[in-house]
Every structure is written in structure tokens, then in C-alpha cells.
Protein backbone atom coordinates (compact mmCIF):
# COMPACT_ATOMS: atom_id res chain seq x y z
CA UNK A 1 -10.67 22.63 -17.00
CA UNK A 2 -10.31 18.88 -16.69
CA UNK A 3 -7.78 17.20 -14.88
CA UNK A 4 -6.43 14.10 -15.96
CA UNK A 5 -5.65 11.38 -13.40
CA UNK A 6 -3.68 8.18 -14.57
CA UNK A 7 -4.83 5.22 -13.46
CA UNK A 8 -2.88 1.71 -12.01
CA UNK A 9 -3.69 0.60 -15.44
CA UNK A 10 -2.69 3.85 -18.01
CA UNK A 11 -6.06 4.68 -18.24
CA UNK A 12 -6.83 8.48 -17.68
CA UNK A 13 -9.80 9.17 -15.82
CA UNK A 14 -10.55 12.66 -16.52
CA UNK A 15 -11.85 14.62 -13.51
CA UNK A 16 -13.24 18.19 -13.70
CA UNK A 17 -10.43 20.44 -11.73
CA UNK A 18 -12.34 21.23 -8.66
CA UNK A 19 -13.52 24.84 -8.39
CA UNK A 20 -11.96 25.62 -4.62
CA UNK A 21 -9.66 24.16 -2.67
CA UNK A 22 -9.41 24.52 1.38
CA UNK A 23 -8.12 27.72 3.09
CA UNK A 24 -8.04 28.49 6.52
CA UNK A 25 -11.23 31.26 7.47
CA UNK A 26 -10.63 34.30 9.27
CA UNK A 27 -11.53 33.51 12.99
CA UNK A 28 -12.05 35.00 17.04
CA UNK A 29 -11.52 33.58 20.22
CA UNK A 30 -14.72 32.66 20.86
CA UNK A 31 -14.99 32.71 24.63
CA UNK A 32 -13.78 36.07 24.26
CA UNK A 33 -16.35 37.34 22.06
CA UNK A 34 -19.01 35.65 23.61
CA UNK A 35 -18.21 37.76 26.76
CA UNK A 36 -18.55 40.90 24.64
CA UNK A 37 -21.68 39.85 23.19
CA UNK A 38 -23.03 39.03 26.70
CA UNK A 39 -21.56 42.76 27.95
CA UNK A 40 -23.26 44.16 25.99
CA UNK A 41 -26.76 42.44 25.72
CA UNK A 42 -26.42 43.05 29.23
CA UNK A 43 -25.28 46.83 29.19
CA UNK A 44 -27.73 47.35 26.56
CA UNK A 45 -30.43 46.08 28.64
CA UNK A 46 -29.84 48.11 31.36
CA UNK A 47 -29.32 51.08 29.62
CA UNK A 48 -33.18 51.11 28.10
CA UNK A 49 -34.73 50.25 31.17
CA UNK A 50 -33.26 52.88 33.22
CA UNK A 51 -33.84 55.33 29.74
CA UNK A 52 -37.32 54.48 29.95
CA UNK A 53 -38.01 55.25 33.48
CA UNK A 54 -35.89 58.61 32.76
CA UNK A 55 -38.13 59.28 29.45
CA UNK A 56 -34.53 59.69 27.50
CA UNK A 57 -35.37 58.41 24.05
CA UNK A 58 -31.64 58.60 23.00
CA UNK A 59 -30.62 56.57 25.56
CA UNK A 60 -33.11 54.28 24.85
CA UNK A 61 -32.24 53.50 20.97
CA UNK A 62 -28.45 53.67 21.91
CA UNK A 63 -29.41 50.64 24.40
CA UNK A 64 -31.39 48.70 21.81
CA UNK A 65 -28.40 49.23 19.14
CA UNK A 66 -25.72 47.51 22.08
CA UNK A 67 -28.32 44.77 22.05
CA UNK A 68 -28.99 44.39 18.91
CA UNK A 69 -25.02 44.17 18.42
CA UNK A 70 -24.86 41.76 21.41
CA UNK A 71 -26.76 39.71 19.78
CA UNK A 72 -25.53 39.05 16.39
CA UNK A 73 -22.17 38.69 18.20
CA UNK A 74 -23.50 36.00 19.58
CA UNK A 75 -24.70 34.49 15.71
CA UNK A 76 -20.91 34.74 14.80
CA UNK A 77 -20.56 32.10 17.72
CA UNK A 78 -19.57 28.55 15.88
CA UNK A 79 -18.59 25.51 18.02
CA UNK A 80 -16.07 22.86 16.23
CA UNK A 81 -15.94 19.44 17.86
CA UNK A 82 -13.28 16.85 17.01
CA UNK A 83 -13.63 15.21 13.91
CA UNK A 84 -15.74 17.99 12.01
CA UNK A 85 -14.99 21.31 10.74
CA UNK A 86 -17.23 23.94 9.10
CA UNK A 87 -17.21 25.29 5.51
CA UNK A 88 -18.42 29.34 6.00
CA UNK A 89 -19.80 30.91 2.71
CA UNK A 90 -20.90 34.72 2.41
CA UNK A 91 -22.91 35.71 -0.06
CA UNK A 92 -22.57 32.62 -2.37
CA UNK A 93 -18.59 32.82 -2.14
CA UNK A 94 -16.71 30.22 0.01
CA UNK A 95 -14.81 32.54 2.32
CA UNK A 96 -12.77 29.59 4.32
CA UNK A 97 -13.02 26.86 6.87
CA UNK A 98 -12.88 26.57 10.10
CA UNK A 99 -10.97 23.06 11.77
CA UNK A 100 -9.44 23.59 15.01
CA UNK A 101 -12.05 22.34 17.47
CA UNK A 102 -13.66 24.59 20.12
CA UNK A 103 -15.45 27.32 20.14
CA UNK A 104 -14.99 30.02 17.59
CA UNK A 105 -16.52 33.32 15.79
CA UNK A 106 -16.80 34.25 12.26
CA UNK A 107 -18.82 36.58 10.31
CA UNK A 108 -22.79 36.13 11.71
CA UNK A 109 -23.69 36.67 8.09
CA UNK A 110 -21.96 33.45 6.41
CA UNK A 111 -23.54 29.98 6.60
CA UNK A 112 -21.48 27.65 7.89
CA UNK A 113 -21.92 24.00 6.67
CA UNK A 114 -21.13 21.07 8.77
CA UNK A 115 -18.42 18.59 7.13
CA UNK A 116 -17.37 15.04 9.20
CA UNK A 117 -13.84 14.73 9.20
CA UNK A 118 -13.97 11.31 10.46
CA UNK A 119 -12.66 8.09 9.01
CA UNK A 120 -15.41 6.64 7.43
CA UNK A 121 -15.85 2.50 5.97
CA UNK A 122 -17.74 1.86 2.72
CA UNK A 123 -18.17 -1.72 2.01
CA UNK A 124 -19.80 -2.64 -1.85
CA UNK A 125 -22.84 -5.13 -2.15
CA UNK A 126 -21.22 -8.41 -3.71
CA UNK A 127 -20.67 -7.80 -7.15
CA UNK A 128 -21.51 -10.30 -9.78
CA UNK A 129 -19.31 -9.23 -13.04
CA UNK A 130 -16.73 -11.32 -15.34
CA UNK A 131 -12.85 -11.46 -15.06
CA UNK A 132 -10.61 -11.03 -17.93
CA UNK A 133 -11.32 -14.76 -18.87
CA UNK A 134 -15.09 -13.97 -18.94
CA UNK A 135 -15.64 -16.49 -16.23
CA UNK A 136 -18.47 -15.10 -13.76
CA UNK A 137 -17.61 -14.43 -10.41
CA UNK A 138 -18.81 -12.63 -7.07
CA UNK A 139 -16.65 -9.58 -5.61
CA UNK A 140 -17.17 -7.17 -2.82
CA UNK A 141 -14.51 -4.72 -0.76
CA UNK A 142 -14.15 -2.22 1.90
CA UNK A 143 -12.82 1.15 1.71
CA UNK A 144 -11.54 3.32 4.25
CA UNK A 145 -11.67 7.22 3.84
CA UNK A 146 -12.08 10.69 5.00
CA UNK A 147 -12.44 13.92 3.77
CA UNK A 148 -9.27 16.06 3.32
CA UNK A 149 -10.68 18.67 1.24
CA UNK A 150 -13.89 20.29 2.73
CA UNK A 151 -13.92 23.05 0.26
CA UNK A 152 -13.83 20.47 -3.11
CA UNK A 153 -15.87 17.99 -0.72
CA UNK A 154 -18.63 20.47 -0.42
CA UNK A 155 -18.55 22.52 -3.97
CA UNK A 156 -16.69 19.92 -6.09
CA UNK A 157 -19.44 17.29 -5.77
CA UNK A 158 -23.54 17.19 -5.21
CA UNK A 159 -22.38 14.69 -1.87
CA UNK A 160 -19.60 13.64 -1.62
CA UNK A 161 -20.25 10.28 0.21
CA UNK A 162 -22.41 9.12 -2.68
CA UNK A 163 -19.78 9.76 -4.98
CA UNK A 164 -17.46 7.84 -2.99
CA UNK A 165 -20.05 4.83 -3.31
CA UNK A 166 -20.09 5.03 -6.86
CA UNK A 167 -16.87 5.35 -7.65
CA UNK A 168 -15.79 2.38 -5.80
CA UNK A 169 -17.93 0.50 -7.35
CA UNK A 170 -16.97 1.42 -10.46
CA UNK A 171 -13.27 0.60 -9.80
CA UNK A 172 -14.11 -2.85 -8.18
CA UNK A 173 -15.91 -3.38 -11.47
CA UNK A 174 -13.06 -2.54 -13.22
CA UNK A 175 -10.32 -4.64 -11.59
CA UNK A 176 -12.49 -7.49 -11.22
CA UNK A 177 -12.53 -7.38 -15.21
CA UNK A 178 -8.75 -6.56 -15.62
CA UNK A 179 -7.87 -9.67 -14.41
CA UNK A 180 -8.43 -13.50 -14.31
CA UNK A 181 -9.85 -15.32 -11.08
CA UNK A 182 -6.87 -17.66 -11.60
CA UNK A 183 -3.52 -17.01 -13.19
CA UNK A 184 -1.21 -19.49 -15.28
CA UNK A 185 2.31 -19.43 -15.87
CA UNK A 186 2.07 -17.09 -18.86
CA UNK A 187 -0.11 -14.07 -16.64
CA UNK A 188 1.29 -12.16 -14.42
CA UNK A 189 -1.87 -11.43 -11.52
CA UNK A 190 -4.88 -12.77 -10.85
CA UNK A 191 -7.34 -11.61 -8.57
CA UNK A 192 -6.89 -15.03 -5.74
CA UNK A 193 -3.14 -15.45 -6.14
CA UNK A 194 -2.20 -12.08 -5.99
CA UNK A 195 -4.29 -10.46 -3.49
CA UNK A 196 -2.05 -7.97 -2.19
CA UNK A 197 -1.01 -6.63 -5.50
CA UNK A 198 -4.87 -6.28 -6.38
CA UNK A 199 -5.83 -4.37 -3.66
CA UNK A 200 -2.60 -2.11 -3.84
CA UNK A 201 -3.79 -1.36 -7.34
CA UNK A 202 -7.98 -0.79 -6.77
CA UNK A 203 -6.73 1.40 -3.92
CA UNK A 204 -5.16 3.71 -5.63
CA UNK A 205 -8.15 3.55 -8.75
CA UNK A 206 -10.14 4.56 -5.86
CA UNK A 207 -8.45 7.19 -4.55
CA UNK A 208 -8.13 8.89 -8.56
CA UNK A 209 -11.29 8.67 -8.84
CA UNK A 210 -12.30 10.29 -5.80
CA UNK A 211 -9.69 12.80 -5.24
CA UNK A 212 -11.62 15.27 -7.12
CA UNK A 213 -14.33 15.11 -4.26
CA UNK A 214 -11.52 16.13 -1.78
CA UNK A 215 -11.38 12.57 -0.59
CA UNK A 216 -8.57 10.57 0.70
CA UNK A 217 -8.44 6.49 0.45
CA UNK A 218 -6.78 5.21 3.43
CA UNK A 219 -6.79 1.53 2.23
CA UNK A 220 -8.98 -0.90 0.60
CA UNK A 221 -9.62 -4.59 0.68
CA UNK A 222 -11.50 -7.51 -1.09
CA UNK A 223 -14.29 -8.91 1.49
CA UNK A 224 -15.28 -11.16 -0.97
CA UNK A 225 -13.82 -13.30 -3.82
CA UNK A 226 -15.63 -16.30 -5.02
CA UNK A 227 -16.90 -18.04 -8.53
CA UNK A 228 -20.59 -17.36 -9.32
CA UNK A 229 -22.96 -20.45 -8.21
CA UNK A 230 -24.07 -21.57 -11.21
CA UNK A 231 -19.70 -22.38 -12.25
CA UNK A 232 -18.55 -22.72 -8.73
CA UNK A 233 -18.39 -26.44 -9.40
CA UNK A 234 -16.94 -27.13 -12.41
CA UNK A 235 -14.33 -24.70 -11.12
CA UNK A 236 -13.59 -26.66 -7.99
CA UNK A 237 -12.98 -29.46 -9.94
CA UNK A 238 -11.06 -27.36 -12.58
CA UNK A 239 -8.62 -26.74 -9.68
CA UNK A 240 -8.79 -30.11 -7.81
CA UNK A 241 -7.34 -31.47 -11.07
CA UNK A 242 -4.55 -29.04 -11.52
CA UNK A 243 -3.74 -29.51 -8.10
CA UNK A 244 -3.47 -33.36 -8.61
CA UNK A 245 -1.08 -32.49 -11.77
CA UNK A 246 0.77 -30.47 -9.98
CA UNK A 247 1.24 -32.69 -7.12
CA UNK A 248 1.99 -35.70 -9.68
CA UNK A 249 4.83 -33.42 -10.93
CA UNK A 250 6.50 -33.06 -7.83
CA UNK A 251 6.44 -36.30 -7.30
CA UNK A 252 8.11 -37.56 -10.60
CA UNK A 253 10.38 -35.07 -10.39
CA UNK A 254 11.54 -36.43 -6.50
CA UNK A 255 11.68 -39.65 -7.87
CA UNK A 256 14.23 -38.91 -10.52
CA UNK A 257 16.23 -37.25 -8.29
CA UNK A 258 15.42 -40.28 -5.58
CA UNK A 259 16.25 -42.72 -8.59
CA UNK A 260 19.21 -40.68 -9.92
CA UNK A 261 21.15 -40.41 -6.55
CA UNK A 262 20.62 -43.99 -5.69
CA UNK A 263 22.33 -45.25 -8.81
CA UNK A 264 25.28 -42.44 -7.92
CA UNK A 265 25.45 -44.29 -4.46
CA UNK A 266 25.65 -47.86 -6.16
CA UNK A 267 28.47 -46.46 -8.51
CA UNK A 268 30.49 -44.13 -5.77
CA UNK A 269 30.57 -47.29 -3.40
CA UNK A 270 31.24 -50.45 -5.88
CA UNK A 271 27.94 -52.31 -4.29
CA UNK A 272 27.02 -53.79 -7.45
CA UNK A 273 27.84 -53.46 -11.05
CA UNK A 274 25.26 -52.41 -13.45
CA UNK A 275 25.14 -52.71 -17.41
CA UNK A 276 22.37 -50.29 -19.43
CA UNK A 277 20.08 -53.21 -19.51
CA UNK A 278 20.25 -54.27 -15.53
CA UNK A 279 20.21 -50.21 -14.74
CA UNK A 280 16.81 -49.79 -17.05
CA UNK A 281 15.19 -52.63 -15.50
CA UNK A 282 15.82 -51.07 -12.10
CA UNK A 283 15.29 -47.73 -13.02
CA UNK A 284 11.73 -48.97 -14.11
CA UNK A 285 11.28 -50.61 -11.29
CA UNK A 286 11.90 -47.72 -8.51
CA UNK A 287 9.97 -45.15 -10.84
CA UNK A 288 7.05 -47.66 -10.56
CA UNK A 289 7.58 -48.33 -6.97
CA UNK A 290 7.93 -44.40 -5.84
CA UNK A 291 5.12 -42.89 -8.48
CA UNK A 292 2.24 -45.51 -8.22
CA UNK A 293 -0.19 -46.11 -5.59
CA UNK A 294 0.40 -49.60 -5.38
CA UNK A 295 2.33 -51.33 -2.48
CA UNK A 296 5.65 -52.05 -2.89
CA UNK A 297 7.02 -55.75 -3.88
CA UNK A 298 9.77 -57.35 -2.78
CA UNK A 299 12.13 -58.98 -5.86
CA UNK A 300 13.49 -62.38 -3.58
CA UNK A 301 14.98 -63.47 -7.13
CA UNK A 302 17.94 -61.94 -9.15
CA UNK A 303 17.74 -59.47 -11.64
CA UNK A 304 17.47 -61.94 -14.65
CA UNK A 305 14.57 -63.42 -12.79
């Protein structure tokens, strides 16, 4: 069985449907049973020594079985601390797991692997791969994540924290190549101007990726977001002289509106009478005055002079 996961983009990722999931294994007190087990270690041990002065063999083997039972009561003994639980398996079959922290018995015949319940942070090397423009660049996040599956985490997967490492990498890879470093008017994201919408979207690639592990993607952030060296340059300059376009726009466009009100103003309070010729003239003027870089000139003369 494969499951199919979709991704941010429509892409299915197909996932093998993990083979377990989590259930809750069948459990003791175990400060209670570690009070039998000590009863009767201790009863047991009694009961042979006095059996053996008394030369009672049945007493004596019906003290070694109490100890012998003693003590694999006390191999059923499993302590839990916070943050871990244990994954019990008898005879090759997963028979549960064991989360509440303390002290606890099981079956003395199951293994019981150790699984970190923690939060855990995975941060990628930088990444050097190409955007959707093909432009080089330099990427590296951070994930945050535990395991919420210790069944799938432990059978699902060879290990499971490996798998996480891989597969994050592989979905950095693939958002860093979904999308351009820097957007124009006619895209919708790009990796710098969108940042929050990126990482919304590689978190939850990660977390489809990974769920199959039993692993849960608390968030995930780009660390690192840069042009390659050997186009870092040309790029700066790329975006020094958009910014100076854009910044020329603005400032033709306040003009006009600078130039459009004051001729308003003239009409609205009579100051001075303008024909298309005269109005040109000044309209030249004040577009020349408020766009260019040089300083300003007084006109001491008329406007036919």
C-alpha cells in the first residue's frame, strides 16, 4: 500500500502506508510490582536456607522457583522519564508503547526500545542550487520536530532522524527551485519578498514527507538566503538599478501631482492667467525643477523672457 500525500505544490509524494501505528501497551504499577518481586526474592531466599539446614529438598526448589519469579518480576521493571517513551516488542510483534513517565512493568520477555519524545532542531548545510530563473543561489533552514508516532518512527523507517535530514533537504531543494530569488509584477512569490509564504509552504513539504516516519513539523524557517558569490555582484547592481527606477517613478509621479495641483491653485484663486503656451512653458519648467538634480533657478524676468 502506498499512500499518497499532496504537496503545497500538487505534487504527490507517494509514501509507503506505514506498517503500525501507536497503541497504548498493557502496563503495572510499577512500585507495586517491584515490592512483589522483592517479597518474594526475599521469601524465596529464606525459604532455601532454612530448607537446607532442615534437609527438605521440596522446600528448597519451591524457594528457588519464588526467586526465580522474583526476579524476572523485577526484568518486567521499565522506568519512563519525561520526554521518552518505550516501544515493547514480543517475539518480533510490536505489542504497544509505553508514555506516561515513571516507573512501570510489562512483559520481562519483550524488548523495549528507547524513543526521544523531545522537540528536536535540524538545521541544513547551506545549499547551493538554482531558483526558477536558473540564477544560482545559497539556501539553508531550520526545522523543528518531534516524534508523534513511536510505532511508524521505529518500524516505518531504518532511523527516523536521518530520514528527517534527508527529507528536508530534499524539500529545501525543491522550493528553492519553485521559485525566483526575486519576483516582478507578473509572479506571484519569490523566495526574498515573500518569506513568510515560503516557509508556510516548505513547512508543510516537510511535514508530507516525513509524516510517514511518525514525525511531526512544528515549524520551519530559512537561516539563509543569499545569491551565489560568483553573481552576487552583478545582482546587487541588478537591484540597485531597479531601485533607482523605482525611486525615479515615484518621483515623476509626485511631481505631476505637485505640478497638477499647483496649476488648480493658480486657476481656483485668479492669481494669474495662463494660455496653453505660458502653462507648457511652466509646466516644463517645475517638472525640470522637481525631477533633476540640479539646483533650482530663480526666473527674475517675465514669462516671455
Amino acid at each position: 500500500m502506498v499512500d499518497q500525500v499532496t504537496a503545497p505544490e500538487g505534487e504527490k509524494i507517494r509514501m509507503p502506508e506505514p506498517p503500525v501505528v501507536e497503541r497504548e501497551a498493557f502496563r503495572l504499577p510499577g512500585l507495586l510490582m517491584a515490592a512483589l518481586a522483592a517479597l518474594l526474592v526475599l521469601v524465596g531466599g529464606f525459604t532455601v536456607l532454612g530448607a537446607v539446614g532442615l534437609d527438605q529438598g521440596g522446600l528448597v526448589v519451591g524457594g528457588l522457583v519464588l526467586v526465580v519469579v522474583g526476579v524476572l518480576l523485577f526484568g518486567g521493571l521499565v522506568p519512563v522519564a519525561p520526554g521518552e517513551a518505550r516501544v515493547l516488542q514480543f517475539l518480533g510483534r510490536y505489542t504497544g508503547t509505553v508514555r506516561p513517565s515513571g516507573l512501570h512493568w510489562v512483559n520481562p520477555f519483550s524488548s523495549k526500545t528507547k524513543v526521544s519524545t523531545r522537540i528536536r532542531n535540524h538545521e541544513t548545510a547551506v545549499l547551493k542550487v538554482n531558483d526558477a530563473d536558473g540564477n544560482p543561489i545559497e539556501i539553508a533552514s531550520v526545522v523543528v520536530w518531534q516524534v508523534a508516532d513511536t510505532a511508524q518512527a521505529t518500524f516505518a523507517v531504518d532511523s527516523f532522524v536521518e530520514f528527517v535530514e534527508t527529507q528536508t533537504e530534499t524539500a529545501v531543494r525543491h522550493i528553492a527551485t519553485s521559485y525566483p530569488y526575486d519576483g516582478d509584477a507578473e509572479q506571484q512569490f519569490s523566495l526574498r519578498q515573500n518569506a513568510d509564504e515560503i516557509t508556510g509552504k516548505l513547512s508543510a513539504e516537510i511535514a508530507a514527507r516525513v509524516r510517514a516516519a511518525g514525525v511531526e513539523v512544528v515549524e520551519s524557517r530559512l537561516t539563509q538566503l543569499a545569491y551565489a558569490p560568483e553573481i552576487a555582484q552583478a545582482m546587487l547592481q541588478r537591484q540597485q538599478a531597479g531601485a533607482m527606477v523605482a525611486a525615479r517613478q515615484r518621483i515623476v509621479e509626485g511631481a505631476v501631482g505637485m505640478v497638477d495641483l499647483a496649476l488648480q491653485r493658480l486657476s481656483e484663486k485668479e492669481v494669474v492667467e495662463l494660455d496653453e503656451e505660458r502653462k507648457a512653458a511652466m509646466v516644463s519648467n517645475l517638472l525640470v525643477v522637481l525631477c533633476g538634480d540640479t539646483q533650482p533657478v530663480v526666473n527674475t524676468g517675465s514669462l516671455y523672457h
